[in-house]
PDB file of N, CA and C in Angstrom:
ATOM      1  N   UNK A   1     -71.026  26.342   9.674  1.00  0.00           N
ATOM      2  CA  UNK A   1     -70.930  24.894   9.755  1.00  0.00           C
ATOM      3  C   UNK A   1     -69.682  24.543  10.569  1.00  0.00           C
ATOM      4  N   UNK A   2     -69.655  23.224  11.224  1.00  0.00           N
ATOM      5  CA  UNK A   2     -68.717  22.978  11.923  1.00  0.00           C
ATOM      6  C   UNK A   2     -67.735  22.167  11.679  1.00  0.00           C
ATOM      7  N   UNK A   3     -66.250  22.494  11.586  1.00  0.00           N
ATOM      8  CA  UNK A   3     -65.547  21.658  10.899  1.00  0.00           C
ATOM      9  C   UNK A   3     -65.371  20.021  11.816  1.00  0.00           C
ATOM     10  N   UNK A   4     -65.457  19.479  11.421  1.00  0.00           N
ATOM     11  CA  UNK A   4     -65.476  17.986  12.294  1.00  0.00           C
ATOM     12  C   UNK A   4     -64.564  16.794  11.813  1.00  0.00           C
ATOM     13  N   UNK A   5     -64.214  17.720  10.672  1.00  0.00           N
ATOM     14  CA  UNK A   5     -62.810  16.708   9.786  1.00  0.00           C
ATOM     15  C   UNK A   5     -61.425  16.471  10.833  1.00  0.00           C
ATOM     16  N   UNK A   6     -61.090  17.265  11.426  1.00  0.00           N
ATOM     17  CA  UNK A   6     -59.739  17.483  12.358  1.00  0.00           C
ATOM     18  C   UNK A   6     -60.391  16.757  13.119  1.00  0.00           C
ATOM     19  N   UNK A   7     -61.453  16.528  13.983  1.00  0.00           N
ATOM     20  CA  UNK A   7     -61.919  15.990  15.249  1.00  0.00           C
ATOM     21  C   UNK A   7     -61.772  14.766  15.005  1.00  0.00           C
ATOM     22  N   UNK A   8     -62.537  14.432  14.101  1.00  0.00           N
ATOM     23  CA  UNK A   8     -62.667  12.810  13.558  1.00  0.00           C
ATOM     24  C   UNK A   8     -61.487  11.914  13.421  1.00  0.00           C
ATOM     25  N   UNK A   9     -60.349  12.707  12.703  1.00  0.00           N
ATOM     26  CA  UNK A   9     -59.146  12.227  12.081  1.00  0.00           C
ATOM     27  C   UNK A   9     -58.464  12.392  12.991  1.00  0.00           C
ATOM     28  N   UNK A  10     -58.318  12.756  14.074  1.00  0.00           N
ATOM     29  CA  UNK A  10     -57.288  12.661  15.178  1.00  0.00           C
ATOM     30  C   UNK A  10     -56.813  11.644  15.934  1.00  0.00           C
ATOM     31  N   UNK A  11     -58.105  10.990  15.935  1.00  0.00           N
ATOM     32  CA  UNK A  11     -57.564   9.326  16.731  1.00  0.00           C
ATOM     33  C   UNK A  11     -57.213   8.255  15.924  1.00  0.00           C
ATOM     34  N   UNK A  12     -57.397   8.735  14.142  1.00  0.00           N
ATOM     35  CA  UNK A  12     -57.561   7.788  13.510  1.00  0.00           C
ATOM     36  C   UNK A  12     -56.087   7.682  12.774  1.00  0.00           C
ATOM     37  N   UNK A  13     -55.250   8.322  12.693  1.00  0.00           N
ATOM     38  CA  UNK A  13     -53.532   8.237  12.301  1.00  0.00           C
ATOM     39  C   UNK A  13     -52.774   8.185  13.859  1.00  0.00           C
ATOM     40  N   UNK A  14     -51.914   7.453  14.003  1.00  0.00           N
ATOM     41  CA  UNK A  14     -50.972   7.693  15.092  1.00  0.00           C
ATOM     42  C   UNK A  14     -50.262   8.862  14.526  1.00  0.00           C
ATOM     43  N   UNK A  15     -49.523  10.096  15.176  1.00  0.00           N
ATOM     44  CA  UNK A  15     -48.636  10.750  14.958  1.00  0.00           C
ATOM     45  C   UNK A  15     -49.497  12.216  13.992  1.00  0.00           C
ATOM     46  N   UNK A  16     -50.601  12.404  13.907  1.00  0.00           N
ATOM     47  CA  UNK A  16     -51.655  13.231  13.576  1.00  0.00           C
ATOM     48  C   UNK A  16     -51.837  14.249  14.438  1.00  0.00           C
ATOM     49  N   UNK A  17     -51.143  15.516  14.185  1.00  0.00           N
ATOM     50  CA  UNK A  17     -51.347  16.658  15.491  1.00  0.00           C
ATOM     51  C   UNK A  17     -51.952  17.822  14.867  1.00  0.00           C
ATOM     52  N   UNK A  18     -53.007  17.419  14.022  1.00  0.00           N
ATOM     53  CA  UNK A  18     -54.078  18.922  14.164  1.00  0.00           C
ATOM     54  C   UNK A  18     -53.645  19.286  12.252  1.00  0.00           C
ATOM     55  N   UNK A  19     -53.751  20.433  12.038  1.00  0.00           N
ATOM     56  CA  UNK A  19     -53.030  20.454  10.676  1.00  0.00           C
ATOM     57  C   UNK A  19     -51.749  20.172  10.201  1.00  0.00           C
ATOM     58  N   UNK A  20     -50.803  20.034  11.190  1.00  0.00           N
ATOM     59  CA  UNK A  20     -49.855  19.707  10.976  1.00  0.00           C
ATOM     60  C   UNK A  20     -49.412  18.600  10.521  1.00  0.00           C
ATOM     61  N   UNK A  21     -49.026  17.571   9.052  1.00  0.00           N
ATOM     62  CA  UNK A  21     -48.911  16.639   9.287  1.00  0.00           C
ATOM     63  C   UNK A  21     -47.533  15.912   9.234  1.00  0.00           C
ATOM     64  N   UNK A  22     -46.332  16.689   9.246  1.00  0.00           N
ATOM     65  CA  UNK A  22     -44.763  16.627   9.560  1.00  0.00           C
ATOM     66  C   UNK A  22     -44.550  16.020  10.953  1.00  0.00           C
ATOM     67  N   UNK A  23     -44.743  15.921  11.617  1.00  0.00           N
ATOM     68  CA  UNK A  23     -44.724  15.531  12.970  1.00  0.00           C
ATOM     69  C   UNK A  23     -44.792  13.952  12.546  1.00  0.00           C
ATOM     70  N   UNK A  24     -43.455  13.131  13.067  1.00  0.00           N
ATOM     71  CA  UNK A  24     -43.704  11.821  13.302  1.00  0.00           C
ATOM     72  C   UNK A  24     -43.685  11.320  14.218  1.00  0.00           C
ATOM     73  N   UNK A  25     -44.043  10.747  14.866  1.00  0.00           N
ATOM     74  CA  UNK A  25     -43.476   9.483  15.614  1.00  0.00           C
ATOM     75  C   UNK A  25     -42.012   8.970  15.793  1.00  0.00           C
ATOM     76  N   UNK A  26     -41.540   9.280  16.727  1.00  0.00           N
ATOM     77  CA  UNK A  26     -39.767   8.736  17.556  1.00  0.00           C
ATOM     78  C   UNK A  26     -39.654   7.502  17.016  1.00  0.00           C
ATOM     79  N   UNK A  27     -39.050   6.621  16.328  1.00  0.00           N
ATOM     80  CA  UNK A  27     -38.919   5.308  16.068  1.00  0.00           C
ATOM     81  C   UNK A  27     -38.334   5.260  17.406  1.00  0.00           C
ATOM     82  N   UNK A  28     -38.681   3.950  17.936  1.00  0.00           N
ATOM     83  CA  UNK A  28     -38.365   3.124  19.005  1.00  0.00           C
ATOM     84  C   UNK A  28     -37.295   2.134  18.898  1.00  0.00           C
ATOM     85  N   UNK A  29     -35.507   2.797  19.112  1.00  0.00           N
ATOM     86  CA  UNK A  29     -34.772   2.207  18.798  1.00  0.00           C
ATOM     87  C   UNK A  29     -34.472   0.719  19.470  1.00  0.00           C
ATOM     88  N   UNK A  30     -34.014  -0.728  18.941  1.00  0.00           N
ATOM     89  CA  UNK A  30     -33.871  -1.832  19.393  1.00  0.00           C
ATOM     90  C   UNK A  30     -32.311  -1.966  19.161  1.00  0.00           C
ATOM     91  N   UNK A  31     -31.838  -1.978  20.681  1.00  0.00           N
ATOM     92  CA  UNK A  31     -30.262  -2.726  20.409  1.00  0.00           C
ATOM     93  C   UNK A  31     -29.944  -4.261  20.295  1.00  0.00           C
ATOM     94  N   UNK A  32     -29.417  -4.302  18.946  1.00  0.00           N
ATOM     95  CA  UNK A  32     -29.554  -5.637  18.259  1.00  0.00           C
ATOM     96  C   UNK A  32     -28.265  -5.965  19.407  1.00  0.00           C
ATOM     97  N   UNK A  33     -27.152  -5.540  19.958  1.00  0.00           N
ATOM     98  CA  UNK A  33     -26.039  -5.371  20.285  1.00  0.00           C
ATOM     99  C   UNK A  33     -25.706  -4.734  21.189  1.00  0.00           C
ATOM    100  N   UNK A  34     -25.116  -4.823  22.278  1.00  0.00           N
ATOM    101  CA  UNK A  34     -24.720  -3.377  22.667  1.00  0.00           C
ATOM    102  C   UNK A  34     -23.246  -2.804  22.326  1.00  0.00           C
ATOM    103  N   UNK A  35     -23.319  -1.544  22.474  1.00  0.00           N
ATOM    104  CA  UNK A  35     -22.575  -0.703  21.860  1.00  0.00           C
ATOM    105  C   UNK A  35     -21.367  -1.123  22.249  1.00  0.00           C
ATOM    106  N   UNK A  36     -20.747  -1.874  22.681  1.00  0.00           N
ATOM    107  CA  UNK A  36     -19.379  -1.997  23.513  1.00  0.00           C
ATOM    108  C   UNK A  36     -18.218  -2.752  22.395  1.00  0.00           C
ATOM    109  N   UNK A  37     -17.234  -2.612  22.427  1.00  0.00           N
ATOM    110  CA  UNK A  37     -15.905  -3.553  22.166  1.00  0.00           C
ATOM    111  C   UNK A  37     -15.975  -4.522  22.391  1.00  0.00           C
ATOM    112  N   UNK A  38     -15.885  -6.087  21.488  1.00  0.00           N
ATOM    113  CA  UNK A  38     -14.803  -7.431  22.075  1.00  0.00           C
ATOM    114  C   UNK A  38     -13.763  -7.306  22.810  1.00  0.00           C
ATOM    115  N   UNK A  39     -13.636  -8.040  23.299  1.00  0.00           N
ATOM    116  CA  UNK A  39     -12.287  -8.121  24.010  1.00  0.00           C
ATOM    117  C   UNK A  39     -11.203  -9.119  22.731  1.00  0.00           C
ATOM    118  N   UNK A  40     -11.437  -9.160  21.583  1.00  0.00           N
ATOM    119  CA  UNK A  40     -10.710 -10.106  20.487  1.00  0.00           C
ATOM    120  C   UNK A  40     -11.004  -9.514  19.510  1.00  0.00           C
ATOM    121  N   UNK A  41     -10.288  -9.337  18.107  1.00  0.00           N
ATOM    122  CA  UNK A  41     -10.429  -9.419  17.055  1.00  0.00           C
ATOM    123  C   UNK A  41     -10.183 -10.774  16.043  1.00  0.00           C
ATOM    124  N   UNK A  42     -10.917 -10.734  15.193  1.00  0.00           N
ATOM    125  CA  UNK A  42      -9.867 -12.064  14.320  1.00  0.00           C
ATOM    126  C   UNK A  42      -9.035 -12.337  13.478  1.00  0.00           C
ATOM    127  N   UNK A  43      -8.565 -13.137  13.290  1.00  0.00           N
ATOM    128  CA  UNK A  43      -7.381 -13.210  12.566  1.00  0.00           C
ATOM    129  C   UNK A  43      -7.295 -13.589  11.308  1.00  0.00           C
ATOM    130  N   UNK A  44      -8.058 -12.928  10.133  1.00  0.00           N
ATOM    131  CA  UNK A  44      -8.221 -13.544   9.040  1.00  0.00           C
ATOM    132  C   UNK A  44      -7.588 -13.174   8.165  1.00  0.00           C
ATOM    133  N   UNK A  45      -7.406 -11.536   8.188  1.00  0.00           N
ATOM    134  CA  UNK A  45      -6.485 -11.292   7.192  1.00  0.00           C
ATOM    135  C   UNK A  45      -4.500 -11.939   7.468  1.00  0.00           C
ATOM    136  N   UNK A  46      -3.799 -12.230   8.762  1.00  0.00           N
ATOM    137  CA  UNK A  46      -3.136 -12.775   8.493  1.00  0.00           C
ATOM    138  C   UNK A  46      -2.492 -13.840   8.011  1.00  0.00           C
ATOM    139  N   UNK A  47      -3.557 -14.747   8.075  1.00  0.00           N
ATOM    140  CA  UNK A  47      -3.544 -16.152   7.298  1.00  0.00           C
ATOM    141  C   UNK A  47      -3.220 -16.169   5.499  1.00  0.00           C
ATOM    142  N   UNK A  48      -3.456 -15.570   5.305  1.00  0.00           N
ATOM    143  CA  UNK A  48      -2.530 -14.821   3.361  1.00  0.00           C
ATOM    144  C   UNK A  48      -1.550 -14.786   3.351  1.00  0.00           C
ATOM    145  N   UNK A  49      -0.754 -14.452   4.270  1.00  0.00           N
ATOM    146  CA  UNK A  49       0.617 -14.449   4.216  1.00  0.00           C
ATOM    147  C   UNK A  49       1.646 -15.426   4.432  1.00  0.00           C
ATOM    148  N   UNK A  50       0.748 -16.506   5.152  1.00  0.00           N
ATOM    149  CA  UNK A  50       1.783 -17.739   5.094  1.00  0.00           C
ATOM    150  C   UNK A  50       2.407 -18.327   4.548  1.00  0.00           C
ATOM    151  N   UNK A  51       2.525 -18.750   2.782  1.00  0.00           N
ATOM    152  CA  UNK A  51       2.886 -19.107   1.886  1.00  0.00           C
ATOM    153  C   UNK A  51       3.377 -18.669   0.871  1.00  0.00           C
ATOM    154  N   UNK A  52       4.328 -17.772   0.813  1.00  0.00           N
ATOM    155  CA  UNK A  52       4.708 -16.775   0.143  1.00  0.00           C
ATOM    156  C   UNK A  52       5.079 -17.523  -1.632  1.00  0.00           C
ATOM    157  N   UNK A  53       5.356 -18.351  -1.741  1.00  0.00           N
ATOM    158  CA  UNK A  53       6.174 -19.409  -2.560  1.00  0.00           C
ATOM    159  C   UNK A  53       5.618 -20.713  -2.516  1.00  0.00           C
ATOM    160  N   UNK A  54       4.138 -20.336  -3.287  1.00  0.00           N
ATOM    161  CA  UNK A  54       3.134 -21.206  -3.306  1.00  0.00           C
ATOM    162  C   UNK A  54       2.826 -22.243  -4.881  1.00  0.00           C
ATOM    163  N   UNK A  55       2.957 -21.112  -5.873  1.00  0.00           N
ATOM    164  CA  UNK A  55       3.406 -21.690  -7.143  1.00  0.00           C
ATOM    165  C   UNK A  55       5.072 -21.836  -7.285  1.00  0.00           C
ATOM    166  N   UNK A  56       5.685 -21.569  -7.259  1.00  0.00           N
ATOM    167  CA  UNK A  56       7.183 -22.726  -6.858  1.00  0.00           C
ATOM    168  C   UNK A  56       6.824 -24.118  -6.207  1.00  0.00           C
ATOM    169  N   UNK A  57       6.218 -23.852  -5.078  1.00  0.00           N
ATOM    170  CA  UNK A  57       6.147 -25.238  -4.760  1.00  0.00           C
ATOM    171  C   UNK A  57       5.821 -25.853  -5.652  1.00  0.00           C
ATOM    172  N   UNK A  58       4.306 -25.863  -6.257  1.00  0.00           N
ATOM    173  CA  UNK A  58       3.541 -26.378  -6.968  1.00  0.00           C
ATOM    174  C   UNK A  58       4.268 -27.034  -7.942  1.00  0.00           C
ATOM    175  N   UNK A  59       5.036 -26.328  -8.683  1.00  0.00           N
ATOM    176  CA  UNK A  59       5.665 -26.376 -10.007  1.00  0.00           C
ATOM    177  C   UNK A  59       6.733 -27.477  -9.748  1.00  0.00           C
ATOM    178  N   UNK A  60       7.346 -27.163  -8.449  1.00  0.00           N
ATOM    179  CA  UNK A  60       8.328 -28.325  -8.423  1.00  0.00           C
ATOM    180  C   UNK A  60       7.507 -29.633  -8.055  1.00  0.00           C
ATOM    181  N   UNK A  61       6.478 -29.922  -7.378  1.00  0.00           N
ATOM    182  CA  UNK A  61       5.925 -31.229  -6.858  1.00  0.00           C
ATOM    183  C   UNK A  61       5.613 -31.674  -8.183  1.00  0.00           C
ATOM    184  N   UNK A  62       4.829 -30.590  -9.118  1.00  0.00           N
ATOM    185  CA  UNK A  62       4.344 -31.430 -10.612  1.00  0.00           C
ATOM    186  C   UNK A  62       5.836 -32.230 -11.531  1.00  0.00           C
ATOM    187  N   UNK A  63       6.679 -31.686 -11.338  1.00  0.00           N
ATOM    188  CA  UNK A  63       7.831 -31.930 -12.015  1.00  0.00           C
ATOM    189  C   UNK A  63       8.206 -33.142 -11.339  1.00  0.00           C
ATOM    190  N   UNK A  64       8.614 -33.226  -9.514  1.00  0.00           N
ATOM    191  CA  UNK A  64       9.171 -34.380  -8.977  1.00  0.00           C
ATOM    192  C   UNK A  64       8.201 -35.379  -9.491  1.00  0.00           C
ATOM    193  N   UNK A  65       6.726 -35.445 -10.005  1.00  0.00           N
ATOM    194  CA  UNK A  65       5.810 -36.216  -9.691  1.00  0.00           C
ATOM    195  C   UNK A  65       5.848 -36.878 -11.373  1.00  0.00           C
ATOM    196  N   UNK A  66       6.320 -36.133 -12.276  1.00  0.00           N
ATOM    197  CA  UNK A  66       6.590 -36.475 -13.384  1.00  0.00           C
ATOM    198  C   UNK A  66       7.757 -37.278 -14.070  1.00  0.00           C
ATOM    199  N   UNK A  67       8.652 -36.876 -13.001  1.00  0.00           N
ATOM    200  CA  UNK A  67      10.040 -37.506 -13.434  1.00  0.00           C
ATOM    201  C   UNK A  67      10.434 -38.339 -12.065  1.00  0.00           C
ATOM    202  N   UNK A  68       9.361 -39.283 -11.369  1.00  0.00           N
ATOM    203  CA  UNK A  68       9.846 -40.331 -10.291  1.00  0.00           C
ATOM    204  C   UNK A  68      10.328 -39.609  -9.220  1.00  0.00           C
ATOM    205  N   UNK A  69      10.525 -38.725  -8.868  1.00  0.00           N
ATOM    206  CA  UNK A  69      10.860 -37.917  -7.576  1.00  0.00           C
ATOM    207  C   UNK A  69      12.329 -37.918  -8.039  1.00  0.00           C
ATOM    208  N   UNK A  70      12.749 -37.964  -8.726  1.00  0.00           N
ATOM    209  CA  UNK A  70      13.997 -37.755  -9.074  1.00  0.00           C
ATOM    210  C   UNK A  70      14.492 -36.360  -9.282  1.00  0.00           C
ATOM    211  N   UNK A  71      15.841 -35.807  -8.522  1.00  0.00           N
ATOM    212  CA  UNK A  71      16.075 -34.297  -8.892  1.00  0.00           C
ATOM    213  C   UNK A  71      17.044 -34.234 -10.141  1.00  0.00           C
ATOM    214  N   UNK A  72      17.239 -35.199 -11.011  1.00  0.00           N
ATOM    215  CA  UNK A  72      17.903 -35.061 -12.246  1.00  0.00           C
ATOM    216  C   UNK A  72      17.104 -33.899 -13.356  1.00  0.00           C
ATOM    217  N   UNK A  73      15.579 -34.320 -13.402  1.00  0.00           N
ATOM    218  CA  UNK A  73      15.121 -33.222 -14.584  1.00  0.00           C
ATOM    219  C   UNK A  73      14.375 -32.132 -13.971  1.00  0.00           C
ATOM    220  N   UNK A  74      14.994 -31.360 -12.839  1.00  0.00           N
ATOM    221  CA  UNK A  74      14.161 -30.709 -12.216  1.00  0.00           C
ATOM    222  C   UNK A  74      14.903 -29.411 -11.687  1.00  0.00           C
ATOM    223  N   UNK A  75      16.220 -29.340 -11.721  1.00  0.00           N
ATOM    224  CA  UNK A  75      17.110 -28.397 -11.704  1.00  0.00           C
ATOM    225  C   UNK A  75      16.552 -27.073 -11.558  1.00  0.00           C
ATOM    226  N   UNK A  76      15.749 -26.768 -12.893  1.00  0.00           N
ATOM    227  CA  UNK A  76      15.394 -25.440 -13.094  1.00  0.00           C
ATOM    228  C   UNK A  76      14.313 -24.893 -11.885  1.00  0.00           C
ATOM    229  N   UNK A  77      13.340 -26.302 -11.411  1.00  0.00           N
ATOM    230  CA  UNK A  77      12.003 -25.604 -10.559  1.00  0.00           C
ATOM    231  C   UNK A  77      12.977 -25.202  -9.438  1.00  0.00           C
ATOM    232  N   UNK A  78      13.686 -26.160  -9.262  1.00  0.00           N
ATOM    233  CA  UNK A  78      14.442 -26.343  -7.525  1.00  0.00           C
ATOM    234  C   UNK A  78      15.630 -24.867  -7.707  1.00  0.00           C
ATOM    235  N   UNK A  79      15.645 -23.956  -8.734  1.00  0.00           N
ATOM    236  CA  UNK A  79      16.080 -23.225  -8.684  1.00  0.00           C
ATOM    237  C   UNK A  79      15.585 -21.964  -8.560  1.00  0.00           C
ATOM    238  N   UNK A  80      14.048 -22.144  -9.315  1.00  0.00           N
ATOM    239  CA  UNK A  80      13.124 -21.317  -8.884  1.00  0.00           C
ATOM    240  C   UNK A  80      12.801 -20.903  -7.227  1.00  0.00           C
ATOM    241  N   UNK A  81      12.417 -22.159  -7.174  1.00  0.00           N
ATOM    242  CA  UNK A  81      12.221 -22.163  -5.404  1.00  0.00           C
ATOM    243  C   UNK A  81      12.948 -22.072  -4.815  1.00  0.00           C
ATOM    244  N   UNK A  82      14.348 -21.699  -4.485  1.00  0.00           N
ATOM    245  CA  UNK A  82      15.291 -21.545  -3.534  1.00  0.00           C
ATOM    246  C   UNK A  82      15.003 -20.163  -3.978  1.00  0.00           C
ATOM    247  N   UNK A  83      15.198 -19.326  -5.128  1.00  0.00           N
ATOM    248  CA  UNK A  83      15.290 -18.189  -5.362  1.00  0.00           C
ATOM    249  C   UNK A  83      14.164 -17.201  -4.661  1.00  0.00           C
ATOM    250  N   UNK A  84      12.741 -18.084  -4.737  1.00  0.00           N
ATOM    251  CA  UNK A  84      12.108 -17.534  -3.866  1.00  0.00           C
ATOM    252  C   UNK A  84      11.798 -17.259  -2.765  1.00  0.00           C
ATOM    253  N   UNK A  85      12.208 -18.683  -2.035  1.00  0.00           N
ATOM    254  CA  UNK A  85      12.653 -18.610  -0.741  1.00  0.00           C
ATOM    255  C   UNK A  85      13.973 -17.730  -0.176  1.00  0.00           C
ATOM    256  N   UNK A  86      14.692 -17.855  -0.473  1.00  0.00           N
ATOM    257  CA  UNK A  86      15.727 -16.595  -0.543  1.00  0.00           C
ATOM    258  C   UNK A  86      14.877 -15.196  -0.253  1.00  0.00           C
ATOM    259  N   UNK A  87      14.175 -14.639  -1.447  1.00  0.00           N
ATOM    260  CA  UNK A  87      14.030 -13.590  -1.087  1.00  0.00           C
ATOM    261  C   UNK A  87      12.728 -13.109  -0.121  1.00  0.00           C
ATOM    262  N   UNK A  88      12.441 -14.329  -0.086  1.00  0.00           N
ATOM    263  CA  UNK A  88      10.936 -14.193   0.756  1.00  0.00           C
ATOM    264  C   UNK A  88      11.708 -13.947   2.451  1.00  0.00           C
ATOM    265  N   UNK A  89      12.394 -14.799   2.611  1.00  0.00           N
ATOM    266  CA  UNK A  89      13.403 -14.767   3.941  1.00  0.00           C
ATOM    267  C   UNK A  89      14.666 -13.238   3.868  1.00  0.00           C
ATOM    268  N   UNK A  90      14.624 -12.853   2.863  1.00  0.00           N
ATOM    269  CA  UNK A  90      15.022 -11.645   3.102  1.00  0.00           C
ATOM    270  C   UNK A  90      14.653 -10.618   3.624  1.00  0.00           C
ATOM    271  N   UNK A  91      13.331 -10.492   3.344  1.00  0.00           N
ATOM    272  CA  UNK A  91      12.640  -9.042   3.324  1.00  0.00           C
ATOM    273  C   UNK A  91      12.446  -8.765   4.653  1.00  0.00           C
ATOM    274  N   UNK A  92      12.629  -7.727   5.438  1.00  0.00           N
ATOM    275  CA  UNK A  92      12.296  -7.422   6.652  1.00  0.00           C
ATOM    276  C   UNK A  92      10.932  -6.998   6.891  1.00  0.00           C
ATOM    277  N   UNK A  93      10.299  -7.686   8.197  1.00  0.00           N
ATOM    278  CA  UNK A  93       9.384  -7.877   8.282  1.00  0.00           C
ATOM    279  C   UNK A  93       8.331  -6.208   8.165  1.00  0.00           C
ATOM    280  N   UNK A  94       7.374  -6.040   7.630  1.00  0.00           N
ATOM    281  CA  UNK A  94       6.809  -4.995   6.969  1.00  0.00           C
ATOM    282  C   UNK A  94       6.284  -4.003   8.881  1.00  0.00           C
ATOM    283  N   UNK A  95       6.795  -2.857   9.080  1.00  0.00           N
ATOM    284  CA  UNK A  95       6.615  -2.161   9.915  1.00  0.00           C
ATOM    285  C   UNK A  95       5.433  -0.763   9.533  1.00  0.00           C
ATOM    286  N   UNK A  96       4.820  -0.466  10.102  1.00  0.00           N
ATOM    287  CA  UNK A  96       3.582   0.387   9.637  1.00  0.00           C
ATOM    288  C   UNK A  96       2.848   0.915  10.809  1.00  0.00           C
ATOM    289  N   UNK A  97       1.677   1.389  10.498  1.00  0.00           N
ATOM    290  CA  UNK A  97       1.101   2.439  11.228  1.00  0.00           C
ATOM    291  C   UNK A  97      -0.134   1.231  12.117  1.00  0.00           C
ATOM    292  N   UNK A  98      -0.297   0.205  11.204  1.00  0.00           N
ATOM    293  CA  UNK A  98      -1.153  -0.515  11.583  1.00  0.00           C
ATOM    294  C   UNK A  98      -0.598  -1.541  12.641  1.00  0.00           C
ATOM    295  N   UNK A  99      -1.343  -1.774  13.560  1.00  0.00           N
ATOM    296  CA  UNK A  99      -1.184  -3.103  14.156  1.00  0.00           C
ATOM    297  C   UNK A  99      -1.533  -4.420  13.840  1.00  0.00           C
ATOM    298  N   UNK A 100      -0.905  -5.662  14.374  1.00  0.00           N
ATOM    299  CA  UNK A 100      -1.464  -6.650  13.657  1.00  0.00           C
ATOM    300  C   UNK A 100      -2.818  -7.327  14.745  1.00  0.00           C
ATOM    301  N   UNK A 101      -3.125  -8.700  14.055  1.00  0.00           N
ATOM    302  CA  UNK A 101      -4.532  -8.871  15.080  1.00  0.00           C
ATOM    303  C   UNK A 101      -3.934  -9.395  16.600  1.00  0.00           C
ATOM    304  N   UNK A 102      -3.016 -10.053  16.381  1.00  0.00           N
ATOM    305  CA  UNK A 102      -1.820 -10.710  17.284  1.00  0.00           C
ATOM    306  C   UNK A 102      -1.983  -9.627  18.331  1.00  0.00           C
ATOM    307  N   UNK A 103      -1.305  -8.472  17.767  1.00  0.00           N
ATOM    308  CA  UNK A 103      -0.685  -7.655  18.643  1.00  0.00           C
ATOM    309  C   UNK A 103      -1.915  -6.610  19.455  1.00  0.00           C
ATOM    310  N   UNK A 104      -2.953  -6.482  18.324  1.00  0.00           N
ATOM    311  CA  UNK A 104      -4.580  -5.946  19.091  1.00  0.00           C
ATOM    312  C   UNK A 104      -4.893  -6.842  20.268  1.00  0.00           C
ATOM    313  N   UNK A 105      -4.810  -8.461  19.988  1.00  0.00           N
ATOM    314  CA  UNK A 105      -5.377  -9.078  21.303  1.00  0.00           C
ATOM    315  C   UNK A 105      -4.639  -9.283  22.539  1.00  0.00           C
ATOM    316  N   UNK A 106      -3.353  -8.925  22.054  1.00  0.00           N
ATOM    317  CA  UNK A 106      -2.324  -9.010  23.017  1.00  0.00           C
ATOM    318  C   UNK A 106      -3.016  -7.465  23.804  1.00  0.00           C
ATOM    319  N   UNK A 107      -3.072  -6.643  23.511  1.00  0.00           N
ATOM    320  CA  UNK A 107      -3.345  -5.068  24.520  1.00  0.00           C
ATOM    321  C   UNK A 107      -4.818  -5.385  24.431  1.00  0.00           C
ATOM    322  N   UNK A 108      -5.955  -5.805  24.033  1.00  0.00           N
ATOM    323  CA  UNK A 108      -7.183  -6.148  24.618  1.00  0.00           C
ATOM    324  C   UNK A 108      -6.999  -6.855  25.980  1.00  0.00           C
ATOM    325  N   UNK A 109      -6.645  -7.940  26.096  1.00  0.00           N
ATOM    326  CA  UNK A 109      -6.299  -8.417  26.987  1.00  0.00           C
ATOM    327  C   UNK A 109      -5.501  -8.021  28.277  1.00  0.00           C
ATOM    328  N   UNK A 110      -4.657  -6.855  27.577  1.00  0.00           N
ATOM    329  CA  UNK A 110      -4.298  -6.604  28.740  1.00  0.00           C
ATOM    330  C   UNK A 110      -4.734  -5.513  29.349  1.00  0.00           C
ATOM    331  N   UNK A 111      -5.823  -4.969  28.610  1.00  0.00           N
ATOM    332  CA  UNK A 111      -7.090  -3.517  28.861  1.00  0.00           C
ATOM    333  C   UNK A 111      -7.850  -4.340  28.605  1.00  0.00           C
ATOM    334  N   UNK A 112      -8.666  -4.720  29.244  1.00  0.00           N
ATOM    335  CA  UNK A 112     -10.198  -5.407  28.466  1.00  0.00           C
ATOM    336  C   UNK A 112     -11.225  -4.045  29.004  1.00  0.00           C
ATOM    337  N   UNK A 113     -12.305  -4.145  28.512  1.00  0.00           N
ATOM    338  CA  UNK A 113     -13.244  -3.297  27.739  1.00  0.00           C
ATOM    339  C   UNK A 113     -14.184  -3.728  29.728  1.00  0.00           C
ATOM    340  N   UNK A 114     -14.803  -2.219  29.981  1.00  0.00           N
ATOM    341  CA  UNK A 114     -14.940  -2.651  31.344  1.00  0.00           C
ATOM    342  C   UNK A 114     -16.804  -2.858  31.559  1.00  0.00           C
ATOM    343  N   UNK A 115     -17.011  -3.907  32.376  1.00  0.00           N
ATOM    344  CA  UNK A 115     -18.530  -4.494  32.271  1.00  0.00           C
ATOM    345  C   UNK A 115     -19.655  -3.355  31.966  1.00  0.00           C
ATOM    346  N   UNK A 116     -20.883  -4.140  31.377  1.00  0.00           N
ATOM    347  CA  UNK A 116     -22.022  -3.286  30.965  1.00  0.00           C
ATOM    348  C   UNK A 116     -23.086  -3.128  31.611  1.00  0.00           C
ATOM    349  N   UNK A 117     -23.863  -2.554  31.298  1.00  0.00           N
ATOM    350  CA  UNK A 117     -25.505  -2.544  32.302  1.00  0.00           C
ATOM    351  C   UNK A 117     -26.437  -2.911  31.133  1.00  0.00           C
ATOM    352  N   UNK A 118     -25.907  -2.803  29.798  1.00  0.00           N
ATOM    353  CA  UNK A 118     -27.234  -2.757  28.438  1.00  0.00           C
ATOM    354  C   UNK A 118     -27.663  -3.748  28.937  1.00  0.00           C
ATOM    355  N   UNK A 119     -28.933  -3.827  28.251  1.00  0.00           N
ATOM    356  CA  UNK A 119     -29.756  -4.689  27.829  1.00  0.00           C
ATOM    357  C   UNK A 119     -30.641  -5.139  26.887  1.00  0.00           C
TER     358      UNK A 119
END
C-alpha cells in the first residue's frame, strides 16, 4: 500500500518537511526602531535633588502661617532650616563613576551618533 499521508500533509502545515516536524519557520523580524543611539538623554532623575530641605521649609511656612508671619514663635523651625541649609551647602558635590544627564548631552552633542540607512 502506498503511504499518501506525507504527500497530502505537506502543503497543508507551513514549515512541514517530511517526518521531521522540528523545523520551523524564521520569524520575520520587524524593527519597531532602529538600532541606533539618541543624540539626548533625559533628565529625570536629576530633578530629586533640587530641594534638599523640603520639610523644613514646610514646617516653617505652617508655623509663619499660624502665628501672622511673625518670627517671634518660630525660633525653633527657623533654626531647623538654617541648620539644614548649612549642611546641605556643605557637602561637596557627589563625584562618581557615573556621569550626569547634563554632562551625557554635553559629549552627545559633541559626538553625535552618525546617519542611518534602516528602515
Amino acid at each position: 500500500m502506498t503511504r499518501l499521508t506525507e504527500v497530502l500533509n505537506r502543503g497543508r502545515r507551513p514549515g512541514y518537511h517530511g517526518k521531521f516536524t522540528n523545523y520551523k519557520e524564521v520569524f520575520p523580524y520587524k524593527m519597531p526602531l532602529p538600532p541606533i543611539l539618541k543624540d539626548s538623554v533625559s533628565n529625570k532623575k536629576d530633578k530629586s535633588k533640587a530641594a534638599p530641605c523640603l520639610e523644613e521649609i514646610g514646617l516653617l511656612l505652617t508655623c509663619w502661617k499660624s502665628s501672622d508671619f511673625s518670627m517671634k514663635g518660630c525660633e525653633k523651625e527657623v533654626k531647623a532650616f538654617n541648620k539644614c541649609y548649612a549642611a546641605s551647602t556643605n557637602q561637596p558635590p557627589q563625584t562618581g563613576n557615573k556621569l550626569s544627564a547634563a554632562e551625557v548631552n554635553k559629549l552627545l552633542k559633541k559626538f553625535p551618533q552618525p546617519p542611518h540607512s534602516y528602515k
